[in-house]
C-alpha atoms as a PDB file:
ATOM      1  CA  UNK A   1      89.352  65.934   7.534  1.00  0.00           C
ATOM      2  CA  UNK A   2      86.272  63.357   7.187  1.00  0.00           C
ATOM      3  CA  UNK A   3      85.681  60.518   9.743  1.00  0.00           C
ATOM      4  CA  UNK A   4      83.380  58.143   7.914  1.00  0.00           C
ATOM      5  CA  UNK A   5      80.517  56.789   9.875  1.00  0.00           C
ATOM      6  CA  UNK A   6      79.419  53.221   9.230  1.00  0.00           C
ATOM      7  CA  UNK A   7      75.851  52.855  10.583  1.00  0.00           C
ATOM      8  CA  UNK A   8      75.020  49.027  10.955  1.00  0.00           C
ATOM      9  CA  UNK A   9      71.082  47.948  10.746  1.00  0.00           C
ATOM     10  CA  UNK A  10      69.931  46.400  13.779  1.00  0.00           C
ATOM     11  CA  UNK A  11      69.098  42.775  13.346  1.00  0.00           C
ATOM     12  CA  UNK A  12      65.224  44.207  14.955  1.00  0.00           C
ATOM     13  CA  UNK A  13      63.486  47.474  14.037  1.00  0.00           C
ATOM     14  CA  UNK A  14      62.724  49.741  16.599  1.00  0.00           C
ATOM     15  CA  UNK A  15      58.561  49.441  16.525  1.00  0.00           C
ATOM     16  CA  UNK A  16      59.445  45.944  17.185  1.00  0.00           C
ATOM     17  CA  UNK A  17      60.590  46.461  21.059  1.00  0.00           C
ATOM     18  CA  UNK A  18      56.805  48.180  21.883  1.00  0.00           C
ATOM     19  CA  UNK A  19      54.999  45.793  23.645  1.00  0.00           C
ATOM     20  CA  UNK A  20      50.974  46.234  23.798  1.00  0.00           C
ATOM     21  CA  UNK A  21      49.718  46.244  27.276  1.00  0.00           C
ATOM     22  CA  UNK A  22      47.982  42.968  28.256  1.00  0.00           C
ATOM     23  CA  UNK A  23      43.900  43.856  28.484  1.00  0.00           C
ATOM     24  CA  UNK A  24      43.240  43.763  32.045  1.00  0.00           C
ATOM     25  CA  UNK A  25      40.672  40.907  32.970  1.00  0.00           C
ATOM     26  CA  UNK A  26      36.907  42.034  34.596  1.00  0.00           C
ATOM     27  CA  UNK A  27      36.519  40.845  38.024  1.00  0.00           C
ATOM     28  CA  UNK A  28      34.152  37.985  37.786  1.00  0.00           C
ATOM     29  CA  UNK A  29      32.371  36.572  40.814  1.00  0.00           C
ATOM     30  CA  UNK A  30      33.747  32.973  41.704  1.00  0.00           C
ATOM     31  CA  UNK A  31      31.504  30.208  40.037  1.00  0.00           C
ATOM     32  CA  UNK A  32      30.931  26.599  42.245  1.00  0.00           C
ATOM     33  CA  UNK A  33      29.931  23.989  40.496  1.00  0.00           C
ATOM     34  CA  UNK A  34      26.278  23.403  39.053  1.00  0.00           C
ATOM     35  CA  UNK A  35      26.101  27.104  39.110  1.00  0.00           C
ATOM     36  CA  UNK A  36      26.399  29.830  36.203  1.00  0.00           C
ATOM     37  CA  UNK A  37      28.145  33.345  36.567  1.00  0.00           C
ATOM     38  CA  UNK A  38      25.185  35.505  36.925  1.00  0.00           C
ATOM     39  CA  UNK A  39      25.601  38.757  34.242  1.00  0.00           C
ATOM     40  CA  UNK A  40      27.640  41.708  36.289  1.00  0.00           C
ATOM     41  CA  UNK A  41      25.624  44.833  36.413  1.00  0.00           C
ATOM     42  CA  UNK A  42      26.918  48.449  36.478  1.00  0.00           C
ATOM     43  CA  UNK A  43      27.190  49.525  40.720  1.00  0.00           C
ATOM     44  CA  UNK A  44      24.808  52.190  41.443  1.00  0.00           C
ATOM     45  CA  UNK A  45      26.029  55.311  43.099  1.00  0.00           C
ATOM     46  CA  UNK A  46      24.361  56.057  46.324  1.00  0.00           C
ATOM     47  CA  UNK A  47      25.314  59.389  46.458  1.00  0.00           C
ATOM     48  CA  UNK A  48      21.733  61.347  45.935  1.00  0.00           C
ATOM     49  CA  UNK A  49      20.341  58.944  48.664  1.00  0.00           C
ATOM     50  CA  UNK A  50      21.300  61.272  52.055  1.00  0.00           C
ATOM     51  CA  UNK A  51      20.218  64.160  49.764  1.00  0.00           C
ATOM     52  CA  UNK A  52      16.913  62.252  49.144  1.00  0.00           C
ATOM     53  CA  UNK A  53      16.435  60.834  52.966  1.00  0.00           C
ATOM     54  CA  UNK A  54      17.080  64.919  54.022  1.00  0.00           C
ATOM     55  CA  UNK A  55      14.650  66.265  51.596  1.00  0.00           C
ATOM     56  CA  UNK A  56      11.692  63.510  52.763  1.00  0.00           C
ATOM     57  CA  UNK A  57      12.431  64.304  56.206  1.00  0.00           C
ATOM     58  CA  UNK A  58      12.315  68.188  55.940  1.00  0.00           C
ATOM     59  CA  UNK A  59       8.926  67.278  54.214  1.00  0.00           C
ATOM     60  CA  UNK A  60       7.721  65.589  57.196  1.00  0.00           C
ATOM     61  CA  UNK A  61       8.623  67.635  59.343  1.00  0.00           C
ATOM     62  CA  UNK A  62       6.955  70.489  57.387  1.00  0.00           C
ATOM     63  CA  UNK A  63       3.908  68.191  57.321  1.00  0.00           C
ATOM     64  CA  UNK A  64       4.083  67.519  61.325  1.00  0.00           C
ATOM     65  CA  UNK A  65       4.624  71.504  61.563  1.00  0.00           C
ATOM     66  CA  UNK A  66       1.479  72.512  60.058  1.00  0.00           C
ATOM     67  CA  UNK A  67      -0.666  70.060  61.572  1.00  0.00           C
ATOM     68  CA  UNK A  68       0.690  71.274  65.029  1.00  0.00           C
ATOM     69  CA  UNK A  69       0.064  74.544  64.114  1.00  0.00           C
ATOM     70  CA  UNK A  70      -3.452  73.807  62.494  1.00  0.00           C
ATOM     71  CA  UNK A  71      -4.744  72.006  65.754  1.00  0.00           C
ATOM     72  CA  UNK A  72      -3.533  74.517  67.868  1.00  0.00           C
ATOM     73  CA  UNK A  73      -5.734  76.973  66.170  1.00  0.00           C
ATOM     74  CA  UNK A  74      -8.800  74.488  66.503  1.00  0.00           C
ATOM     75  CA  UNK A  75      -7.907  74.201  70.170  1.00  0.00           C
ATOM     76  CA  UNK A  76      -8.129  77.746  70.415  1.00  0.00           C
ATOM     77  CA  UNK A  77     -11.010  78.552  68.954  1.00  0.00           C
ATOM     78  CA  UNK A  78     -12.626  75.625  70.817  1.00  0.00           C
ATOM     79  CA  UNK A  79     -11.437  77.609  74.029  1.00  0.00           C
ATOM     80  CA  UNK A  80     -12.949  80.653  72.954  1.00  0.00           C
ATOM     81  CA  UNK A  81     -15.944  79.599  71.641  1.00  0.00           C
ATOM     82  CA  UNK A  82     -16.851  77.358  75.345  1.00  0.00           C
ATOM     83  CA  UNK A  83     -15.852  80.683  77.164  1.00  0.00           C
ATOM     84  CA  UNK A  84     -18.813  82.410  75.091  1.00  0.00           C
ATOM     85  CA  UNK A  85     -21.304  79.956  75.745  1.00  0.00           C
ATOM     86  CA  UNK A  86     -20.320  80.191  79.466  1.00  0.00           C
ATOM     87  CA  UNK A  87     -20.572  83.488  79.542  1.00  0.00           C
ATOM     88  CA  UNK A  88     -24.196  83.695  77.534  1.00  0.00           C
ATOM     89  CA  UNK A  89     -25.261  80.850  79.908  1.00  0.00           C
ATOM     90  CA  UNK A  90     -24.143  83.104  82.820  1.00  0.00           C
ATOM     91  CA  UNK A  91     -25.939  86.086  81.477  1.00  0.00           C
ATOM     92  CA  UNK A  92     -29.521  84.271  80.479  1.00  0.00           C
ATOM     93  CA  UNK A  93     -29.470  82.804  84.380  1.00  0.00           C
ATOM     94  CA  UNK A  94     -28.788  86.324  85.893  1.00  0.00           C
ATOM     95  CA  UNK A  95     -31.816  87.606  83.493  1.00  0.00           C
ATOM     96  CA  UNK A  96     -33.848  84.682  84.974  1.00  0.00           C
ATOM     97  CA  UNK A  97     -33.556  85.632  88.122  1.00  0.00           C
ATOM     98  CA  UNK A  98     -33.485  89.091  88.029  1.00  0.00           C
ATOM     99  CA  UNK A  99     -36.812  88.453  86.438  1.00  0.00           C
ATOM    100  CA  UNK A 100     -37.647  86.385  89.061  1.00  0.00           C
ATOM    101  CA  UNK A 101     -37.093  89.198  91.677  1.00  0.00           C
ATOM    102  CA  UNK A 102     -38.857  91.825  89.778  1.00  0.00           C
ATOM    103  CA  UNK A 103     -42.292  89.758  91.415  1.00  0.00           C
ATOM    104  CA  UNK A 104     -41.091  90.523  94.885  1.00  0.00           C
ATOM    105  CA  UNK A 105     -40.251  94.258  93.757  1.00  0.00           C
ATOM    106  CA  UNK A 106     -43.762  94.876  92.156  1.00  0.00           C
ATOM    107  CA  UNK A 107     -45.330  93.032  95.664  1.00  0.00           C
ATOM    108  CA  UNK A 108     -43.833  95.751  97.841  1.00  0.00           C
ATOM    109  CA  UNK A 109     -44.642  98.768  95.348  1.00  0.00           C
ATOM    110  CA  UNK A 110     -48.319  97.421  95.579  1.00  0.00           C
ATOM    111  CA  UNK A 111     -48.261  97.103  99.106  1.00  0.00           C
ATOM    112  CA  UNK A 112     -46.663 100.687  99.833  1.00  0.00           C
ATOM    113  CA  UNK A 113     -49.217 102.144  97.326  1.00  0.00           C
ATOM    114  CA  UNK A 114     -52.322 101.374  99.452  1.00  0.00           C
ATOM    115  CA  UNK A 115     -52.317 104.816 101.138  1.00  0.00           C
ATOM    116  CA  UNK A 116     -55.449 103.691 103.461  1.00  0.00           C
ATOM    117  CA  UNK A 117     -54.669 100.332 103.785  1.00  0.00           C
ATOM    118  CA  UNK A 118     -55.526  98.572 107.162  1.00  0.00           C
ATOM    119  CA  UNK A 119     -52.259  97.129 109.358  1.00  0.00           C
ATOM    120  CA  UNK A 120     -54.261  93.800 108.233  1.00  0.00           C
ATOM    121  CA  UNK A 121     -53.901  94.608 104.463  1.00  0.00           C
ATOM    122  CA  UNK A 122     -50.673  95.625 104.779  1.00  0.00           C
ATOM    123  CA  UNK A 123     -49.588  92.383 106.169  1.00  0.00           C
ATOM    124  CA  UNK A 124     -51.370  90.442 104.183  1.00  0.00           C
ATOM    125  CA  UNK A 125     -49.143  92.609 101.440  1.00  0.00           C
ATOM    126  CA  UNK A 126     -46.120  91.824 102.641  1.00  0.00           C
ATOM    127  CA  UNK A 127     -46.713  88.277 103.631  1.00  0.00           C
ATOM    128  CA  UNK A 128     -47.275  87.633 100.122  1.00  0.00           C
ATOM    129  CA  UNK A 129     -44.583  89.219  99.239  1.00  0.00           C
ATOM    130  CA  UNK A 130     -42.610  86.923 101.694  1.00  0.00           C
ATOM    131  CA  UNK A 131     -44.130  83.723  99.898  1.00  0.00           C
ATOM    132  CA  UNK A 132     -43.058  84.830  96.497  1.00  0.00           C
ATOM    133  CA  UNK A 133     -39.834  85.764  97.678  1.00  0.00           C
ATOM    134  CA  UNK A 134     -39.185  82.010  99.040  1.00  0.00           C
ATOM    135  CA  UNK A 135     -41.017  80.738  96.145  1.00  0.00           C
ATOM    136  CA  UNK A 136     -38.256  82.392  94.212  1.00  0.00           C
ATOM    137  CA  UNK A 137     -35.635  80.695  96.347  1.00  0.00           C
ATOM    138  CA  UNK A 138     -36.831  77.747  96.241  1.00  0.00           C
ATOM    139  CA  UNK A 139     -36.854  77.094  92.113  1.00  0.00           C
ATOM    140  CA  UNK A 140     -33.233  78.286  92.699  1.00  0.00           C
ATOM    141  CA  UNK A 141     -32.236  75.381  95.259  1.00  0.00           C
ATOM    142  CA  UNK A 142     -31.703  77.460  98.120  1.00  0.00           C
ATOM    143  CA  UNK A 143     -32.491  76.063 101.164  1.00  0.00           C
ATOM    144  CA  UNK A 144     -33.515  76.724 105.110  1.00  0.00           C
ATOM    145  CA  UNK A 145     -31.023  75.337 107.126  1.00  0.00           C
ATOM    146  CA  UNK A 146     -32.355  73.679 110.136  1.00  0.00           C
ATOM    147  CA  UNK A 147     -31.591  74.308 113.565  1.00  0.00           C
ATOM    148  CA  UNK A 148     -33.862  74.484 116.197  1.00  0.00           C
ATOM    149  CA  UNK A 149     -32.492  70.665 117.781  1.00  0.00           C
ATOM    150  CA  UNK A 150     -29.725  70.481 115.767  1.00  0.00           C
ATOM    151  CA  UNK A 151     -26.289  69.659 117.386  1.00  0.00           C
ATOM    152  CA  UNK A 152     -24.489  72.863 116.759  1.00  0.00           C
ATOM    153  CA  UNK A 153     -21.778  72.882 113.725  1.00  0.00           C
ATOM    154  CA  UNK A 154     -19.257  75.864 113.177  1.00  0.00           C
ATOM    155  CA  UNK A 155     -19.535  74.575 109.555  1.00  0.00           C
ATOM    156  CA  UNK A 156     -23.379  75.527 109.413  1.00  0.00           C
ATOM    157  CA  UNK A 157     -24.003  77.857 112.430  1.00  0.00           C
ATOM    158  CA  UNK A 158     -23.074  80.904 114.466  1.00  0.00           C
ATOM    159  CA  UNK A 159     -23.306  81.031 117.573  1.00  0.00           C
ATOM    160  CA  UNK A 160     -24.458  84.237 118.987  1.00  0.00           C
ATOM    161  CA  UNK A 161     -25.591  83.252 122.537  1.00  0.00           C
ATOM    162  CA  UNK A 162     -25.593  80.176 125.180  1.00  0.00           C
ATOM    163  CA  UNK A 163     -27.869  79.221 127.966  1.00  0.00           C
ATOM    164  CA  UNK A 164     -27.645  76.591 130.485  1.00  0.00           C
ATOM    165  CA  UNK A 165     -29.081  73.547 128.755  1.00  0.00           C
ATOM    166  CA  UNK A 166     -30.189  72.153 132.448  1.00  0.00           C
ATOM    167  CA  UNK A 167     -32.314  75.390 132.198  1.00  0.00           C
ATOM    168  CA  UNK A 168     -33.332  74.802 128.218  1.00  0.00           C
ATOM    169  CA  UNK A 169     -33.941  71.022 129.308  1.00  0.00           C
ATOM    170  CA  UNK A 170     -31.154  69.742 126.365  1.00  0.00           C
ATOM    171  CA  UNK A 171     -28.179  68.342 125.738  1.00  0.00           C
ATOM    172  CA  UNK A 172     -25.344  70.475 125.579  1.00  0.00           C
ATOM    173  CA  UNK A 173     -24.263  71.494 122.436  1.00  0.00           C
ATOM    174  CA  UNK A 174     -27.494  71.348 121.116  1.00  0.00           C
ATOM    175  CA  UNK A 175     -29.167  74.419 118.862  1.00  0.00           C
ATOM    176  CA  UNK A 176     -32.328  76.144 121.487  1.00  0.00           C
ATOM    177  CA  UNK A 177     -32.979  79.229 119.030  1.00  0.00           C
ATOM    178  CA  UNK A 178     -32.905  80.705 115.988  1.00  0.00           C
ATOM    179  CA  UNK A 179     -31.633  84.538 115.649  1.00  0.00           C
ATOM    180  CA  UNK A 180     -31.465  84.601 111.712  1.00  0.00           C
ATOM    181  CA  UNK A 181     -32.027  81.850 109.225  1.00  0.00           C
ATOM    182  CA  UNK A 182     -29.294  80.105 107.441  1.00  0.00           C
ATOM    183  CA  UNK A 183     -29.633  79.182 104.219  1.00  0.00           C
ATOM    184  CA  UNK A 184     -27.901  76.555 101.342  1.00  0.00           C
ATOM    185  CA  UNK A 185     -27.649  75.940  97.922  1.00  0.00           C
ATOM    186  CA  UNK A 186     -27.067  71.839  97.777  1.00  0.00           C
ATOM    187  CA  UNK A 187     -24.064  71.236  99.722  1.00  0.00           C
ATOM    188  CA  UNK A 188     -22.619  75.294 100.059  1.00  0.00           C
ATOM    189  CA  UNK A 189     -23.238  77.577 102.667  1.00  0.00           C
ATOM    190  CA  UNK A 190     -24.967  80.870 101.861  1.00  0.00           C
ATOM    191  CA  UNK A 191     -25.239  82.195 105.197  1.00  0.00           C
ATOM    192  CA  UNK A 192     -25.058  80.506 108.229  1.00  0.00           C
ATOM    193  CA  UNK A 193     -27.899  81.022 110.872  1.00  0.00           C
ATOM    194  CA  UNK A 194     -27.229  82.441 113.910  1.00  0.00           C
ATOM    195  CA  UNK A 195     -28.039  80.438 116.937  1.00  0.00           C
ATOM    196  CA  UNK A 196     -28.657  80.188 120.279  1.00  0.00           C
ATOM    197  CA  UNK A 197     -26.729  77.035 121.950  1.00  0.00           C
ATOM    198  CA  UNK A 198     -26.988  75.137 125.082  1.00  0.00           C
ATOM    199  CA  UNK A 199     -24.339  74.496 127.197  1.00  0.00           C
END
C-alpha cells in the first residue's frame, strides 16, 4: 500500500537562512578633536630581546675575563722581573765589596811576606792595612760609634764593667772606657761597643 507524500516548497530557500559574519572592526586609537588618527603599525615582538641582553652580557663578561686575566700576567711578570733586578743589584754590591776587601787581604799577604822585616816595618804594614780597612768602611757608611763621655744607652752600648764615677771624676751613668768599638750603618746598629760605665 502507497502513502503519498506531498512535499510543500518553503516560502525561503535554505542558502537564504546563512548569515555572513559581520567583519570585525580594527581597534583604532581614540581621536580628540584637531587631531588625526596616526597610521597603526604592526607590534613588534620582544621576544629575542632577553636572548640579545644575555648574549651582550656573556660578551662582556668574556671581555672583563680576559682583561683580568691579561693584567694579572703583566703584574706577574712585573713581580718577577723587580725580583731580578733586586737580586742583580744585590749581587754587583756584594762583588763591590768583596773587591773592596781583597785591598786589605793583599795588605796582610805583603806584610807577612817580609821575612826580615823590622817590628817597625811590620807595623807600619799592618797600620796600613788598618787605614784601608776603615777606608773601606767608610765608602760603605759604617760608622764609629762614640763613647768615651757619652751617657750610656743599652740601645748603643754594652756594658762590660763599672767604676765609681767619684773615682773617674763623672757623672754617673756616663761612658769612662772603651773595650771594643761599636760601629753603625746610618741609624742601625752593627755592633755595639763595649764600655766601661760610671756609677
Amino acid at each position: 500500500m502507497r502513502i503519498p507524500i506531498t512535499v510543500r516548497p518553503s516560502a525561503q530557500p535554505r542558502w537564504a537562512s546563512y548569515v555572513e559574519p559581520a567583519p570585525v572592526a580594527e581597534a583604532v586609537p581614540p581621536v580628540t578633536d584637531g587631531e588625526t588618527a596616526a597610521p597603526t603599525e604592526p607590534v613588534r615582538t620582544t621576544e629575542r630581546a632577553p636572548r640579545d641582553a644575555q648574549a651582550l652580557d656573556e660578551e662582556s663578561l668574556d671581555a672583563w675575563r680576559d682583561r683580568a686575566l691579561r693584567l694579572q700576567a703583566e703584574i706577574e711578570n712585573f713581580r718577577k722581573r723587580q725580583q731580578r733586578l733586586a737580586e742583580e743589584r744585590i749581587l754587583a754590591d756584594r762583588e763591590r765589596l768583596l773587591r773592596a776587601f781583597l785591598d786589605v787581604a793583599d795588605n796582610l799577604e805583603r806584610a807577612l811576606d817580609a821575612d826580615t822585616a823590622s817590628v817597625g816595618s811590620l807595623r807600619q804594614g799592618v797600620d796600613l792595612t788598618h787605614q784601608t780597612l776603615m777606608r773601606t768602611l767608610s765608602q760603605e757608611g759604617v760608622e764609629p760609634i762614640q763613647s768615651v763621655g757619652q751617657p750610656f744607652d743599652p740601645a748603643w752600648y754594652e756594658a762590660v764593667d763599672t767604676v765609681p764615677h767619684q773615682q773617674a771624676g763623672v757623672e754617673p751613668g756616663t761612658i769612662v772606657q772603651i773595650e771594643q768599638e761599636g760601629y753603625r750603618l746610618g741609624d742601625r746598629l752593627l755592633r755595639p761597643a763595649r764600655v766601661i760605665v760610671a756609677t
